[in-house]
Structures are given as C-alpha cells and as structure tokens.
C-alpha atoms as a PDB file:
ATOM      1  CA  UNK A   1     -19.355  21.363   2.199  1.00  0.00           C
ATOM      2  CA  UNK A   2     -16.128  22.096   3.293  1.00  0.00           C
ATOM      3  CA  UNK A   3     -13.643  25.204   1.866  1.00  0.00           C
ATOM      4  CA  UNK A   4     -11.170  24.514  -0.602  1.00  0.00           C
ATOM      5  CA  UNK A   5      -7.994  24.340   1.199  1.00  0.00           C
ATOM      6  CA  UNK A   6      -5.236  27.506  -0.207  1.00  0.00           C
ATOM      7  CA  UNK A   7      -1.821  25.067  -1.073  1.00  0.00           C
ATOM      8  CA  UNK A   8       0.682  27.913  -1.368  1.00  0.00           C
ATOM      9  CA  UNK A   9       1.335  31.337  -0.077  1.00  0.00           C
ATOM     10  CA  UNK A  10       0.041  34.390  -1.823  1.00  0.00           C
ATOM     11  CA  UNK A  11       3.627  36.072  -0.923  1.00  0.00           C
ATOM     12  CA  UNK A  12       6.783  34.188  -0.088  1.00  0.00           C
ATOM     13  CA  UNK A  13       6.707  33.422   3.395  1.00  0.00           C
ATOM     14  CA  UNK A  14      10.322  33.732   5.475  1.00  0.00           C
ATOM     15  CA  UNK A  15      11.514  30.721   7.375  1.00  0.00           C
ATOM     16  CA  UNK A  16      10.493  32.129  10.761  1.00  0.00           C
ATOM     17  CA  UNK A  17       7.376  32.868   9.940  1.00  0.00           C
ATOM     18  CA  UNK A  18       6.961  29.462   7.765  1.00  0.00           C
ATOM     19  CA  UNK A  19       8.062  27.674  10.885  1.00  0.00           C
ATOM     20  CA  UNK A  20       5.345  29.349  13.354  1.00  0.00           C
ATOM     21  CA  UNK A  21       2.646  28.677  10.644  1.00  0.00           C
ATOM     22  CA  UNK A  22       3.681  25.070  10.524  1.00  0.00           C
ATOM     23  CA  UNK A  23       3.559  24.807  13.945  1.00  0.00           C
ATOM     24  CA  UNK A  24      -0.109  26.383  13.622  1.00  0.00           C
ATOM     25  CA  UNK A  25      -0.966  23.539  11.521  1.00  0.00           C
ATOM     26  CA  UNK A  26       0.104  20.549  13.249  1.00  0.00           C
ATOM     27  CA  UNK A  27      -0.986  21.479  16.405  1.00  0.00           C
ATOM     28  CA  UNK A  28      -3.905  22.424  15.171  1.00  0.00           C
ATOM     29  CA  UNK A  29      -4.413  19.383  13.314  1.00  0.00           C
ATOM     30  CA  UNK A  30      -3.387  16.843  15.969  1.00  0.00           C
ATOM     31  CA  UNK A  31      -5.409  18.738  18.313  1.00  0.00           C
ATOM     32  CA  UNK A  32      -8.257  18.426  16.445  1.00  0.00           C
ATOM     33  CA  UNK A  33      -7.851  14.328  16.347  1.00  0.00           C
ATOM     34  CA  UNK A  34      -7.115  14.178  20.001  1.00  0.00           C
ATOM     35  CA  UNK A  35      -4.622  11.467  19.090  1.00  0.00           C
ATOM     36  CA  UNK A  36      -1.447  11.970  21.464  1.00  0.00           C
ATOM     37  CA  UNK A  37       1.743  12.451  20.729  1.00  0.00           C
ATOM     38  CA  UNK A  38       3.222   9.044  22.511  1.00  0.00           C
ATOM     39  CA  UNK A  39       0.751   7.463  19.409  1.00  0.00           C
ATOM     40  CA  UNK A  40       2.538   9.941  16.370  1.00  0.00           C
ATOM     41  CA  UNK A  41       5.534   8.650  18.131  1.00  0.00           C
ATOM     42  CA  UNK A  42       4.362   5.243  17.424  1.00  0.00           C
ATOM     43  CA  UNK A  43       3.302   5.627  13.775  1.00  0.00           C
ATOM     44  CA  UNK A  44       6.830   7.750  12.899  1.00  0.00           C
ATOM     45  CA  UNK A  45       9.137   5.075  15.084  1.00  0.00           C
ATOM     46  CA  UNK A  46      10.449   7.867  16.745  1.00  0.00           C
ATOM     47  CA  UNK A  47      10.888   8.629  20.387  1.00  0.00           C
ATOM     48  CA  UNK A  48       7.879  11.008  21.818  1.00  0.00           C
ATOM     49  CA  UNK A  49      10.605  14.066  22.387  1.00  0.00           C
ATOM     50  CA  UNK A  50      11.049  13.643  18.806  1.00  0.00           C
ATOM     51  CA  UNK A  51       7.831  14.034  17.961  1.00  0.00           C
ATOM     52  CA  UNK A  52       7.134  16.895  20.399  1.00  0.00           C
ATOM     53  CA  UNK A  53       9.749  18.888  18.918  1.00  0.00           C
ATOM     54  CA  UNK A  54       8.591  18.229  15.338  1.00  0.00           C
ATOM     55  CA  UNK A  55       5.577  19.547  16.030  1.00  0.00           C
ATOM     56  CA  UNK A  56       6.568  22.673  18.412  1.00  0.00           C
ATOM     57  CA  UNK A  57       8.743  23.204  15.162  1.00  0.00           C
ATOM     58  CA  UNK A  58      12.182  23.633  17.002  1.00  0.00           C
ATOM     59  CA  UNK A  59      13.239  20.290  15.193  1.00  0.00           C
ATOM     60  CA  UNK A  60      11.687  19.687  11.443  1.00  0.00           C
ATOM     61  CA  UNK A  61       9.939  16.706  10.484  1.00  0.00           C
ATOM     62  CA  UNK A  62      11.210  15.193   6.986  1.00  0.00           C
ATOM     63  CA  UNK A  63       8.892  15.064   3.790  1.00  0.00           C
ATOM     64  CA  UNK A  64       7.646  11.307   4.254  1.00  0.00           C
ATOM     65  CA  UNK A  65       6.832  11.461   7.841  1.00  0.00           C
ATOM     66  CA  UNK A  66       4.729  14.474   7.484  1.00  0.00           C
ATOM     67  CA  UNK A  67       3.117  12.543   4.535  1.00  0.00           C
ATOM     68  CA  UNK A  68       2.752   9.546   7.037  1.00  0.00           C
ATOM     69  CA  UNK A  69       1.753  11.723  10.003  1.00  0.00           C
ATOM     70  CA  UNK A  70      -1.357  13.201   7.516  1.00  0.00           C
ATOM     71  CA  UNK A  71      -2.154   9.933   6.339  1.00  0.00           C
ATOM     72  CA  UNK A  72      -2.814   8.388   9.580  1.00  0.00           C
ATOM     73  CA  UNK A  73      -4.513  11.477  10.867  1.00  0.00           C
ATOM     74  CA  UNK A  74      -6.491  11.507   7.568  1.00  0.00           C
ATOM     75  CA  UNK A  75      -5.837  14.961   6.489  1.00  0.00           C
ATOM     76  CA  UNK A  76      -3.969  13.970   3.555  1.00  0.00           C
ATOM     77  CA  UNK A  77      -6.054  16.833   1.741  1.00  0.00           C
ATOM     78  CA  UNK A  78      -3.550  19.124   3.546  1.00  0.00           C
ATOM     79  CA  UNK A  79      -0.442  18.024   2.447  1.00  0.00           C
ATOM     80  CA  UNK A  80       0.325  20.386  -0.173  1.00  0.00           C
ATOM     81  CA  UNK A  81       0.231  23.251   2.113  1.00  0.00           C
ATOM     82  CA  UNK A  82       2.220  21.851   4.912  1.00  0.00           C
ATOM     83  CA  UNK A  83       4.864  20.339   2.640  1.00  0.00           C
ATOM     84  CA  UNK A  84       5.393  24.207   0.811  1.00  0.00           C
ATOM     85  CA  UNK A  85       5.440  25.380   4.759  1.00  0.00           C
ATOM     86  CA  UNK A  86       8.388  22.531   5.570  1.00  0.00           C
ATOM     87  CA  UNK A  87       9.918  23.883   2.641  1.00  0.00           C
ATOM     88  CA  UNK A  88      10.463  27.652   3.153  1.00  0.00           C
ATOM     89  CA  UNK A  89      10.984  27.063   6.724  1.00  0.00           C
ATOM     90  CA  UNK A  90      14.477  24.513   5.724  1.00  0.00           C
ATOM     91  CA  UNK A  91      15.221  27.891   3.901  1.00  0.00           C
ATOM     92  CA  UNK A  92      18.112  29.386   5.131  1.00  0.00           C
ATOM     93  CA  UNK A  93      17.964  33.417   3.798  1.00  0.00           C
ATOM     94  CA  UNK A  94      17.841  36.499   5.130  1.00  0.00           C
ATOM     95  CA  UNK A  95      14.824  37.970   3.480  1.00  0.00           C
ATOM     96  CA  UNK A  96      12.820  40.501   5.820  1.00  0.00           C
ATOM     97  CA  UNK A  97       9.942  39.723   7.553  1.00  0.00           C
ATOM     98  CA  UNK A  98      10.470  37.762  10.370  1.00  0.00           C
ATOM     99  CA  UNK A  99      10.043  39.959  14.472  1.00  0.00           C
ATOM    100  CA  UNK A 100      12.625  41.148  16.753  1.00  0.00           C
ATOM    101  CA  UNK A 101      12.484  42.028  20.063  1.00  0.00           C
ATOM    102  CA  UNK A 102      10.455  44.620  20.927  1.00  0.00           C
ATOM    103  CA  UNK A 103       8.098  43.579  18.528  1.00  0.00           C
ATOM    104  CA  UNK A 104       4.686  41.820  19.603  1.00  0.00           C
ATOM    105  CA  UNK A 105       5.156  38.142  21.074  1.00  0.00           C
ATOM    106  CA  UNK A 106       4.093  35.409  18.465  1.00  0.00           C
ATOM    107  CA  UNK A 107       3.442  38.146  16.086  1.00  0.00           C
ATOM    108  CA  UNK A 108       5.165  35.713  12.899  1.00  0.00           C
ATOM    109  CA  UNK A 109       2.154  33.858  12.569  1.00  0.00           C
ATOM    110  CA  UNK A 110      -0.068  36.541  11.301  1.00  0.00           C
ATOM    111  CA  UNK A 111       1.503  37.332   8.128  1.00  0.00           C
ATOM    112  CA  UNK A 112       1.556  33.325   7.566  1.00  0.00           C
ATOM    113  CA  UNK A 113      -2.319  33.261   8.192  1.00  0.00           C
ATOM    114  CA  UNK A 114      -3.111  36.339   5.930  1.00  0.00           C
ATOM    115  CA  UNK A 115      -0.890  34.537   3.440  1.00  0.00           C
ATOM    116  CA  UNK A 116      -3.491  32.021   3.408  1.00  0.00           C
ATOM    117  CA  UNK A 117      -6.742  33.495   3.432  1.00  0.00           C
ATOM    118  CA  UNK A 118      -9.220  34.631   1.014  1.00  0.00           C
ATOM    119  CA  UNK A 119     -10.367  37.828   3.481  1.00  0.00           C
ATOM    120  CA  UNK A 120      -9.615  39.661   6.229  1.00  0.00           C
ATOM    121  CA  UNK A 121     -12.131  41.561   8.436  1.00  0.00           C
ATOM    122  CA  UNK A 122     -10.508  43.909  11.209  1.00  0.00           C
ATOM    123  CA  UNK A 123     -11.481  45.562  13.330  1.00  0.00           C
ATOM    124  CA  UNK A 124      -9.852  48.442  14.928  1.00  0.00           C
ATOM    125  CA  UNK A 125     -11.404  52.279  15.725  1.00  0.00           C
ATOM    126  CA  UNK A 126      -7.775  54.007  16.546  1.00  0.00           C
ATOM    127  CA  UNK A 127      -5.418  53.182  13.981  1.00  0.00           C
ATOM    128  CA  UNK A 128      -5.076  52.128  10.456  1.00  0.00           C
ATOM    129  CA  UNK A 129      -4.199  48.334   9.652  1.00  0.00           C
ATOM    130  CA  UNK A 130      -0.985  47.453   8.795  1.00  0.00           C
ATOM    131  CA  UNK A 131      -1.649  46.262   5.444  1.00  0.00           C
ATOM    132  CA  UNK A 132      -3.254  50.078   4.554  1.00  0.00           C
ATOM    133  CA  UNK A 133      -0.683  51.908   5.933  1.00  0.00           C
ATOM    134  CA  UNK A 134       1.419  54.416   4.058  1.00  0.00           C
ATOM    135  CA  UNK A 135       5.092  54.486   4.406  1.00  0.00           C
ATOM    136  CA  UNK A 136       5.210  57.730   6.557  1.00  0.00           C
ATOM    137  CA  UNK A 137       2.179  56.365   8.314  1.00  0.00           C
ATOM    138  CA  UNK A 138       3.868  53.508   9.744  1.00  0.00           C
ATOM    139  CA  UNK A 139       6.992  55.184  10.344  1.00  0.00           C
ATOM    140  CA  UNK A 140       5.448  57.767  12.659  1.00  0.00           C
ATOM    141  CA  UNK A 141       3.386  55.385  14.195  1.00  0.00           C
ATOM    142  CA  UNK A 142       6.572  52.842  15.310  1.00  0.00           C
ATOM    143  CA  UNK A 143       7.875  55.801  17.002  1.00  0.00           C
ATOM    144  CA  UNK A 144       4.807  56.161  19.257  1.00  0.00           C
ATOM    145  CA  UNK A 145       4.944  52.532  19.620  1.00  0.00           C
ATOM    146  CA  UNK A 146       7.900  49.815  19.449  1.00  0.00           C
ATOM    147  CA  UNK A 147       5.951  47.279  19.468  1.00  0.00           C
ATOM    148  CA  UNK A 148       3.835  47.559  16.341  1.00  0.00           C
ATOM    149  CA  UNK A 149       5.143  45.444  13.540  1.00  0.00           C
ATOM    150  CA  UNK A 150       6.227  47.454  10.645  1.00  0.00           C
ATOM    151  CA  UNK A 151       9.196  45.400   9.012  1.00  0.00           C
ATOM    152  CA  UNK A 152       8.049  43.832   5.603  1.00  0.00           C
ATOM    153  CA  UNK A 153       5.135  46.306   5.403  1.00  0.00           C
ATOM    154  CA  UNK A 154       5.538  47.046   2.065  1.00  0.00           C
ATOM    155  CA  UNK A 155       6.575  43.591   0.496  1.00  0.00           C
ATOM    156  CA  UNK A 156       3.272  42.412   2.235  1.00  0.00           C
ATOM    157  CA  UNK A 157       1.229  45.679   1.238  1.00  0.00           C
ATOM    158  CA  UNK A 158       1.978  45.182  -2.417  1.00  0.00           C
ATOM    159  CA  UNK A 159       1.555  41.424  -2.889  1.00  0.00           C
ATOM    160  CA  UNK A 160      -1.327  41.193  -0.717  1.00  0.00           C
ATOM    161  CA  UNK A 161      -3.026  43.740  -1.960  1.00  0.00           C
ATOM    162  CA  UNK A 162      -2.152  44.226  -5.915  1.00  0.00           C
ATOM    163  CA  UNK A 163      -1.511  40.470  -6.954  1.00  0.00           C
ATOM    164  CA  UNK A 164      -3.404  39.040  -9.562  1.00  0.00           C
ATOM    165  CA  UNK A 165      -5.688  37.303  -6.586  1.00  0.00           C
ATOM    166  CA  UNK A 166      -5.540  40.024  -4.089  1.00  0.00           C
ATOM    167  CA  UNK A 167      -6.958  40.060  -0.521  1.00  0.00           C
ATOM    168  CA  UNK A 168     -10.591  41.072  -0.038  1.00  0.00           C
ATOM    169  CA  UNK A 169      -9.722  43.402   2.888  1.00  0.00           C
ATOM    170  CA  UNK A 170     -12.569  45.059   5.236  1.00  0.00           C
ATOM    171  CA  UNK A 171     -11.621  47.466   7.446  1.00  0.00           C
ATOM    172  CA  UNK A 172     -14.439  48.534  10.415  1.00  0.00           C
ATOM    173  CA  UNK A 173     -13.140  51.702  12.477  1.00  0.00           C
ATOM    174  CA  UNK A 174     -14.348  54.813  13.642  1.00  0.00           C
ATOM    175  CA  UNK A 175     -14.363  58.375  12.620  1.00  0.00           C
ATOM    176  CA  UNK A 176     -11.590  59.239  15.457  1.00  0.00           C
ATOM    177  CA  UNK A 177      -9.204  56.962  13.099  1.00  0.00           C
ATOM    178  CA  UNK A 178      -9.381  59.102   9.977  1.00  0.00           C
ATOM    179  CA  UNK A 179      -9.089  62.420  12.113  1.00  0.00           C
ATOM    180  CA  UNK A 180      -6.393  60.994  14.409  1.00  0.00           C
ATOM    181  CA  UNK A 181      -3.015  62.797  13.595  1.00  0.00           C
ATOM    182  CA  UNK A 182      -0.341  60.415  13.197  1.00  0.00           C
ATOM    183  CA  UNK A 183       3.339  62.268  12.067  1.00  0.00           C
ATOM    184  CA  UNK A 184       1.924  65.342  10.930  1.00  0.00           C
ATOM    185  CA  UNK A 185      -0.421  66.907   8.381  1.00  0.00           C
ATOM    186  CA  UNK A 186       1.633  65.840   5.340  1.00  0.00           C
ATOM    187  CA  UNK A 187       1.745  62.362   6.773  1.00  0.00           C
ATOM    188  CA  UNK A 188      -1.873  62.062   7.444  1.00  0.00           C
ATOM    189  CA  UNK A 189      -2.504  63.636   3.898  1.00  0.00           C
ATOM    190  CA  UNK A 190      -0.446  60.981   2.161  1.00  0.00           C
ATOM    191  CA  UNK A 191      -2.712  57.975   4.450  1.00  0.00           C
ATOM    192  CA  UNK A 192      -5.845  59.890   3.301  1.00  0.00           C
ATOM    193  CA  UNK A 193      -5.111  60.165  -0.137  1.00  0.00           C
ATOM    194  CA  UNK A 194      -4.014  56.619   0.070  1.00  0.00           C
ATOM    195  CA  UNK A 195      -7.401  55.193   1.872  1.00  0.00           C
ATOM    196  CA  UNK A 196      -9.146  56.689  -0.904  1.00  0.00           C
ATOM    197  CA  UNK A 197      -7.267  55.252  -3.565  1.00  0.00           C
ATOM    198  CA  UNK A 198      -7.595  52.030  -1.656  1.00  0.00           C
ATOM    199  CA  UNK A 199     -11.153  51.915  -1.393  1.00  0.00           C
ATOM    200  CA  UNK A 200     -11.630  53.337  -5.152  1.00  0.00           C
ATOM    201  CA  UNK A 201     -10.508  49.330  -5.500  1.00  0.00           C
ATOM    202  CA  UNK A 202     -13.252  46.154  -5.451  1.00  0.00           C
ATOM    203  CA  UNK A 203     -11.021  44.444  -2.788  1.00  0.00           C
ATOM    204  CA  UNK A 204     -10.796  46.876  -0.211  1.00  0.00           C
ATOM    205  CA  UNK A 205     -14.055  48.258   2.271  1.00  0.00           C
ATOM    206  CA  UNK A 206     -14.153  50.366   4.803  1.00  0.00           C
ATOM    207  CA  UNK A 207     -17.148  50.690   7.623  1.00  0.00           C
ATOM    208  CA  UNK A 208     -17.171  54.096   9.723  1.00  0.00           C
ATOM    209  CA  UNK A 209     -18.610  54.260  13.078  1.00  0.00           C
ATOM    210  CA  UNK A 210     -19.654  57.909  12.844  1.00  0.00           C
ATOM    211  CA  UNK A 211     -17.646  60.087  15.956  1.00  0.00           C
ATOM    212  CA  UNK A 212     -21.105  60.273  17.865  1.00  0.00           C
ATOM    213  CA  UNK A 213     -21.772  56.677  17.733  1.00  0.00           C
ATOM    214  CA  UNK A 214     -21.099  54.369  20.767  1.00  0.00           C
ATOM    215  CA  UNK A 215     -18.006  51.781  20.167  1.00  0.00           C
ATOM    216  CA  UNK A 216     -18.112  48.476  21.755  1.00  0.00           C
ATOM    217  CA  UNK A 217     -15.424  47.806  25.200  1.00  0.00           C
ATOM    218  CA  UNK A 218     -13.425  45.340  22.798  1.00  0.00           C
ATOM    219  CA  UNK A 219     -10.175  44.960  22.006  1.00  0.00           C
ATOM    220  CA  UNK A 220      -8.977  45.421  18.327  1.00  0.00           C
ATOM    221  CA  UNK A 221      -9.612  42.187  16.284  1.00  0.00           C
ATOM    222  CA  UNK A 222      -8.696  40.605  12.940  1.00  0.00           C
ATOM    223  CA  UNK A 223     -11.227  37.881  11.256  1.00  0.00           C
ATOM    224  CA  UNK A 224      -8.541  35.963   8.851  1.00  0.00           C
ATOM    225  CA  UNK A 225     -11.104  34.081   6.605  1.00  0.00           C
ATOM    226  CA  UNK A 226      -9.556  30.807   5.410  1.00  0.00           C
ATOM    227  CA  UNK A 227      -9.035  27.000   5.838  1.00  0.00           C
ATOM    228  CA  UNK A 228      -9.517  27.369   9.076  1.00  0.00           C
ATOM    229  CA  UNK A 229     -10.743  31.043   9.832  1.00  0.00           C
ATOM    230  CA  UNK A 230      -8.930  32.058  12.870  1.00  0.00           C
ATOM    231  CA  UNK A 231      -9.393  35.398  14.869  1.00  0.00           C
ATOM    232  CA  UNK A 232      -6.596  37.165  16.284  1.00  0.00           C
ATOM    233  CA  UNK A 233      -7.051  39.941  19.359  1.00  0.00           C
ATOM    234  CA  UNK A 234      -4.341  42.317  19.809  1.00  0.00           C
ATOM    235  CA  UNK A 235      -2.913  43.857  23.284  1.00  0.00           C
ATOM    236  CA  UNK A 236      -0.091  46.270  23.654  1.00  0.00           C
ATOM    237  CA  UNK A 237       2.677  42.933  23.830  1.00  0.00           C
ATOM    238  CA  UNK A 238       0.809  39.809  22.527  1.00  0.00           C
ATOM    239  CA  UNK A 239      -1.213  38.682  19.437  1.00  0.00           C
ATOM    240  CA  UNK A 240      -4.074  35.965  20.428  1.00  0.00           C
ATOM    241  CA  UNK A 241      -5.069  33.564  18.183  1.00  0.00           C
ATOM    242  CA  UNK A 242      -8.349  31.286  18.252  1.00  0.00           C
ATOM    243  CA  UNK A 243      -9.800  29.025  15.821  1.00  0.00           C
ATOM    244  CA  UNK A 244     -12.203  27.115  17.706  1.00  0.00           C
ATOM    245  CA  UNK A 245     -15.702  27.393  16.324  1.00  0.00           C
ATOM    246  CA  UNK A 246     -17.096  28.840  19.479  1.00  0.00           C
ATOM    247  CA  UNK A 247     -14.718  31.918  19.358  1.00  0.00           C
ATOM    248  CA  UNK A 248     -14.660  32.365  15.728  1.00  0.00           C
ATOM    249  CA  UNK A 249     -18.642  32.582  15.579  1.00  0.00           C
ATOM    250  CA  UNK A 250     -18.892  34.820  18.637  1.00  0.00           C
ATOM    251  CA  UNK A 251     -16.083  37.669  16.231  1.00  0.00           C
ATOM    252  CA  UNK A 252     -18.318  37.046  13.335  1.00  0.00           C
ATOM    253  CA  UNK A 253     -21.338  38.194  14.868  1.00  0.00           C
ATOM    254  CA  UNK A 254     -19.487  40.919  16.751  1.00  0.00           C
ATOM    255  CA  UNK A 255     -18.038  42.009  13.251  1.00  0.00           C
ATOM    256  CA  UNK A 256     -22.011  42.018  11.895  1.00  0.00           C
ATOM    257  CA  UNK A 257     -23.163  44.190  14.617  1.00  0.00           C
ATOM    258  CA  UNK A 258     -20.314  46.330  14.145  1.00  0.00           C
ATOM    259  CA  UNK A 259     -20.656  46.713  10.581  1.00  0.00           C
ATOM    260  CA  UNK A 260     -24.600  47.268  11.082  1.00  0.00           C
ATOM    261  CA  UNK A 261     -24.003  50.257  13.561  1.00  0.00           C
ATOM    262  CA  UNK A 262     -21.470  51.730  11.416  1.00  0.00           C
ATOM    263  CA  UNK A 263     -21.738  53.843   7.688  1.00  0.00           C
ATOM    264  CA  UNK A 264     -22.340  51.651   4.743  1.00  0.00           C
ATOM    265  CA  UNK A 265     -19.717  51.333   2.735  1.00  0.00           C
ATOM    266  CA  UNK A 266     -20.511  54.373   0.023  1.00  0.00           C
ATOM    267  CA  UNK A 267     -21.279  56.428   2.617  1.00  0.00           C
ATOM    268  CA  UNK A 268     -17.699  55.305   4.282  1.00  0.00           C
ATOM    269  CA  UNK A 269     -16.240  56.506   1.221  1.00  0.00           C
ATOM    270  CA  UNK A 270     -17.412  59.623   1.009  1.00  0.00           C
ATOM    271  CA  UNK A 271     -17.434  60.555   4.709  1.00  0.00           C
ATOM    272  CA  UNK A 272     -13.284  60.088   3.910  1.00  0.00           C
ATOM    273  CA  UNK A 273     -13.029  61.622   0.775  1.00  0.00           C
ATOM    274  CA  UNK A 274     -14.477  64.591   2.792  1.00  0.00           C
ATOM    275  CA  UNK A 275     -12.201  64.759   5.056  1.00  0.00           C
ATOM    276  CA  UNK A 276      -8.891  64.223   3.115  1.00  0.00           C
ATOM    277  CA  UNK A 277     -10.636  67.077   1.337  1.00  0.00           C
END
C-alpha cells in the first residue's frame, strides 16, 4: 500500500529552496520512468533544451505542462505538491532561508525534504541537529565551522517542531555530544536545559550511545521519512542525497542497530537530565 503523498509544506518554503525541491521531484520522477527527455520534449512540443532546463529548474515549467508532464508519466497523484513547489519557487521575496557561499553545496534541498516528511531519524554522535539547537548553540558552533547551515534556524525550529502537526524527530548520538563544550558553560547549559525540555515532548527521542560504547566508522546521516524517504550523508562541504531503495534500506537497518546498541529512550532522558544537572 503505498504512503499518502504530503501536498503542502509544513513551513513556507523560500523560492531557492522550492526550486531545488522541484528539481528533486522531477528528476526523481522521470528517472524513475526511464522515459527520456527528447520524449517529454515530444509530449510538451517543446525543444529538448527546453525541457532539460525545466527540469534542472534554471527555466520553470508552466502550470499545464507540469499537469501534462504528470499525466503522461502517470503520477498525476503528485500534482498537488509539485504545483505548490512551482508556486513558491515563481515567488520573488526575500524571506531567509535560502545558502550562501560558504555554506554546504546543495544544502537547500534539505529543509524542502524535512518540509515534507512525517519523521526524521539522524544520526550524528558529535553535535546536536540543527533543528534542536539553541540560539547560542548554533551561534558558537558557526564560528568553529562556516559551513554549517544556521540561517532560518529558528523559523524552521519553531514550525517544525511546535506546529499543530509537528515533526516526529529522533535523534541517535553519543554521550561525547551532550558533554562536548560548544561556546561555553552558559551556552551548553541553555542546549541542556533545552534537550530536556525537548524530549519532555511526544515528538522528540533521543538514543545515547553510552561514552564506553563502540560507534560505528560512518559518517553523520539523516533518515527523512516521507513520500519518498530519502537519506542524506553529510561531509565537511557537501550534503548527499539517496532515495533509491537499496540505500535507503541499508540507513534503516544501520539506524536499528544503532538504536539497539545505544540507551533506550527513558534511560536517554535521564542519562541527560543528569548531566545538565
């Protein structure tokens, strides 16, 4: 049975990153079909260019070719979402939200995919996610590090995280994380104070690999669970995104086994209300 498919945003989305999530889709989508793009070309009455740069987002397709274009492919069932992505990325504001340089490469997407989803599971043993982060937090931590994404933080934070359908959020780290001083002791008692709040809440979990336990050589990973789940692996200047089935199953069972080796989720919470204590 497949997943009901999320039509609109949780939080507005900004035209850059409406644009890169569009692009998601349709290539996504079309690559999926395996129909080429000299064929869209054909069904449109376009040139193949055209079509090329419609998809790669750099030129827009209008309303009734994407309807068209979904027709033919016979994903009508996602028209809704795509059409409120065309829209916001026409949008010509200034709201904040969208990267700079310095900032990590292709990074726009994610805050369109968490827009999306239902949960997200990360994974990552040094820092705190984004989306849990207080301000002083994140502040400190863009100084260590340009290239951390911190602009929108809060917008995101607070409609992500406090609408009336908020994010399920799961956060599996390690003991070093909640030790880890990150701007000084009145920084890291704010984030502490905050985690505890957080996880006081239904939608929020945290999983803590206890400091003596063995962590895994992988790179810090994000499950975004929606229509389609996608995974998303983070380096120092890149975020890499998969949503083949292959890849996606392999991070789910990683995230199990992580989960399994780590505290369970009471136990979580009271190993960090210890030490914000």
């Amino acid at each position: 049975m497949k997943q009901p498919i999320r039509d609109r945003p949780r939080v507005p989305l900004t035209p850059s990153v409406a644009r890169r999530m569009l692009r998601f889709e349709l290539e996504r989508l079309i690559g999926e079909s395996g129909v080429r793009h000299a064929t869209v070309a054909e069904w449109l009455g376009v040139s193949r260019a055209s079509v090329s740069a419609a998809i790669a987002c750099s030129n827009l397709f209008s309303r009734p070719a994407l309807e068209v274009l979904l027709n033919r492919l016979g994903e009508s069932c996602w028209f809704a979402r795509l059409n409120e992505l065309l829209i916001a990325a026409r949008r010509k504001d200034g709201c904040p939200g969208s990267t700079t340089d310095g900032e990590q490469r292709d990074a726009d997407l994610l805050p369109g995919l968490e827009a999306f989803a239902d949960k997200l599971t990360v994974f990552d043993p040094w820092w705190v996610p984004t989306l849990l982060r207080t301000q002083g937090y994140a502040v400190a931590l863009a100084k260590l590090d340009s290239v951390i994404q911190n602009r929108a933080r809060e917008q995101r934070q607070t409609s992500l995280l406090e609408d009336r359908d908020p994010l399920h959020v799961c956060w599996i780290t390690s003991e070093h994380a909640l030790h880890r001083q990150v701007g000084g002791r009145a920084v890291m008692d704010d984030q502490r104070a905050f985690l505890v709040e957080l996880t006081g809440r239904p939608t929020v979990t945290m999983h803590v690999i206890p400091a003596k336990g063995d962590l895994p050589p992988t790179s810090p990973f994000q499950l975004v669970h929606g229509t389609p789940p996608v995974v998303v692996e983070s380096s120092r200047l890149a975020l890499h995104y998969a949503h083949d089935p292959g890849t996606v199953g392999h991070f789910e069972h990683l995230a199990e086994a992580l989960t399994q080796r780590a505290l369970s989720a009471r136990d979580s919470a009271r190993l960090l209300q210890e030490v914000a204590a």
